[in-house]
Protein backbone atom coordinates (compact mmCIF):
# COMPACT_ATOMS: atom_id res chain seq x y z
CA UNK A 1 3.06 5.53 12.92
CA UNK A 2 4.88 5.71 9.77
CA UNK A 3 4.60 9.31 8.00
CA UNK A 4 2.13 8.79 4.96
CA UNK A 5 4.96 10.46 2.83
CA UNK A 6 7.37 7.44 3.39
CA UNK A 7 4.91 5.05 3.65
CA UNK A 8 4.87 4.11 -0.33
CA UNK A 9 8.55 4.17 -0.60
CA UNK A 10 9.30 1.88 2.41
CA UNK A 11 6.69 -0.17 1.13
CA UNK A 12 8.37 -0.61 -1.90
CA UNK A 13 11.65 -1.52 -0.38
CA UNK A 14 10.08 -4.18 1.92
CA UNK A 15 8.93 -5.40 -1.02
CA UNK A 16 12.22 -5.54 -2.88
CA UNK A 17 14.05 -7.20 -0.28
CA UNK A 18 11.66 -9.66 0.34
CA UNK A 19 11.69 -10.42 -3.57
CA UNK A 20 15.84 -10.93 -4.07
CA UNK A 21 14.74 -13.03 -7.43
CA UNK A 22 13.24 -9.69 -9.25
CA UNK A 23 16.58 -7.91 -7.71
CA UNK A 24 18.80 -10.30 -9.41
CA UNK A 25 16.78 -10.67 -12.29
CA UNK A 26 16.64 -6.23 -12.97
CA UNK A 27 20.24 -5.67 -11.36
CA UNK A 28 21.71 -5.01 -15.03
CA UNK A 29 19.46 -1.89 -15.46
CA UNK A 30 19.96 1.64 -14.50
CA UNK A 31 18.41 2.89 -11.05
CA UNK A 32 15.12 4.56 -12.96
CA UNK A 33 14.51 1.17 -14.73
CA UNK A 34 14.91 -0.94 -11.71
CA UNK A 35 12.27 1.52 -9.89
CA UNK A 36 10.16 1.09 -11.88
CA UNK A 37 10.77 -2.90 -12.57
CA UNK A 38 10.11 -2.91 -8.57
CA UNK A 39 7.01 -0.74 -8.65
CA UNK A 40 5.08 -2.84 -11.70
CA UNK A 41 6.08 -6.53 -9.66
CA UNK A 42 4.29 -4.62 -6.73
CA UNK A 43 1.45 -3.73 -8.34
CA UNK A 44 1.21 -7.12 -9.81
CA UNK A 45 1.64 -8.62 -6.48
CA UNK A 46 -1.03 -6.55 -5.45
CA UNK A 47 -3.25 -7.51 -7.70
CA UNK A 48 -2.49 -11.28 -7.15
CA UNK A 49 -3.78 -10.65 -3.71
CA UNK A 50 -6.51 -8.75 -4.76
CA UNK A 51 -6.45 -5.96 -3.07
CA UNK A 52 -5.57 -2.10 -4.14
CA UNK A 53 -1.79 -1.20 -3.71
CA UNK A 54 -2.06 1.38 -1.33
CA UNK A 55 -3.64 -2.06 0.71
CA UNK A 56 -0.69 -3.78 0.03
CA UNK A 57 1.29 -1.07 0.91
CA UNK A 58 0.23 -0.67 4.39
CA UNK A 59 0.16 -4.94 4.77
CA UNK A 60 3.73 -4.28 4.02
CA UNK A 61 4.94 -1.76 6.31
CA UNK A 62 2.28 -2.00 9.35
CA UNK A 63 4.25 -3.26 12.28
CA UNK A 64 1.10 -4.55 13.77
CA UNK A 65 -3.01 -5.39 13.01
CA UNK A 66 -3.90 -2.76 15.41
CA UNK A 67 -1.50 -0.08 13.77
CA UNK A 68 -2.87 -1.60 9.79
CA UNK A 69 -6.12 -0.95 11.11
CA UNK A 70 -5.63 2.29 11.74
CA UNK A 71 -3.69 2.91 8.97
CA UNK A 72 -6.49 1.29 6.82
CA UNK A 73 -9.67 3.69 8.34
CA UNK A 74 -7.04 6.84 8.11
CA UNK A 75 -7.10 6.07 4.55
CA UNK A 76 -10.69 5.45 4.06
CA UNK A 77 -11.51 8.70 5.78
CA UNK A 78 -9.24 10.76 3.77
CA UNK A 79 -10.98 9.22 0.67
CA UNK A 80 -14.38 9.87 2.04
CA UNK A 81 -13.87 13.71 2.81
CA UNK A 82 -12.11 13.71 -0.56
CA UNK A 83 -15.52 12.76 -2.17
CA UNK A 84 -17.68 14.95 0.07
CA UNK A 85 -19.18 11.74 1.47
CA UNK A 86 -20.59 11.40 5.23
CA UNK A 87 -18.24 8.85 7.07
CA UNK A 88 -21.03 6.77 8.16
CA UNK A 89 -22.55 7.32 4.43
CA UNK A 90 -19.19 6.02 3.22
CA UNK A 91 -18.70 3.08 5.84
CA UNK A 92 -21.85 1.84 4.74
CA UNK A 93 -21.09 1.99 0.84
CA UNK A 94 -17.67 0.22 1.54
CA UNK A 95 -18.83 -2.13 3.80
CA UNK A 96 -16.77 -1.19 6.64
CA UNK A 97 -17.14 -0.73 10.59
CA UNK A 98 -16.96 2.67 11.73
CA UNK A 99 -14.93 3.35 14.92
């Protein structure tokens, strides 16, 4: 599995390359500015899907539904502990299936 550090930044760059239009259309600004060009069409992206963009993030890099899955509850369970919430307590709110 991808290390969470990386996992925003490569999800960024499968997002660039999959988008050459916003590439052309940002390659006359300086490195910072195209960052953040690329970051703001992801979000946006995001948001057309309607889902969050850490959600998008791991569509984007998950090489499979079993590993996006896993990636997904990782991510919910890290939230949960974060806000002191029993998982099953925190499944339910969220709607989700525990494993």
């Amino acid at each position: 599995m991808i290390a969470k550090e990386a996992r925003q930044a490569l999800a960024l760059q499968r997002f660039a390359e999959q988008n050459p239009q916003l590439l052309e259309e940002i390659r006359e600004l300086d490195a910072r500015e195209q960052a953040q060009q690329i970051e703001w069409a992801f979000e946006d992206a995001a948001d057309e899907q309607g889902v969050q963009p850490w959600e998008y993030a791991l569509q984007l890099i998950a090489e499979s539904p079993e590993q996006l899955k896993a990636m997904r509850l990782e991510t919910h369970r890290e939230v949960a502990e974060a806000l002191g919430l029993e998982w099953e307590e925190y499944c339910q709110f969220n709607e989700i299936e525990p494993e």
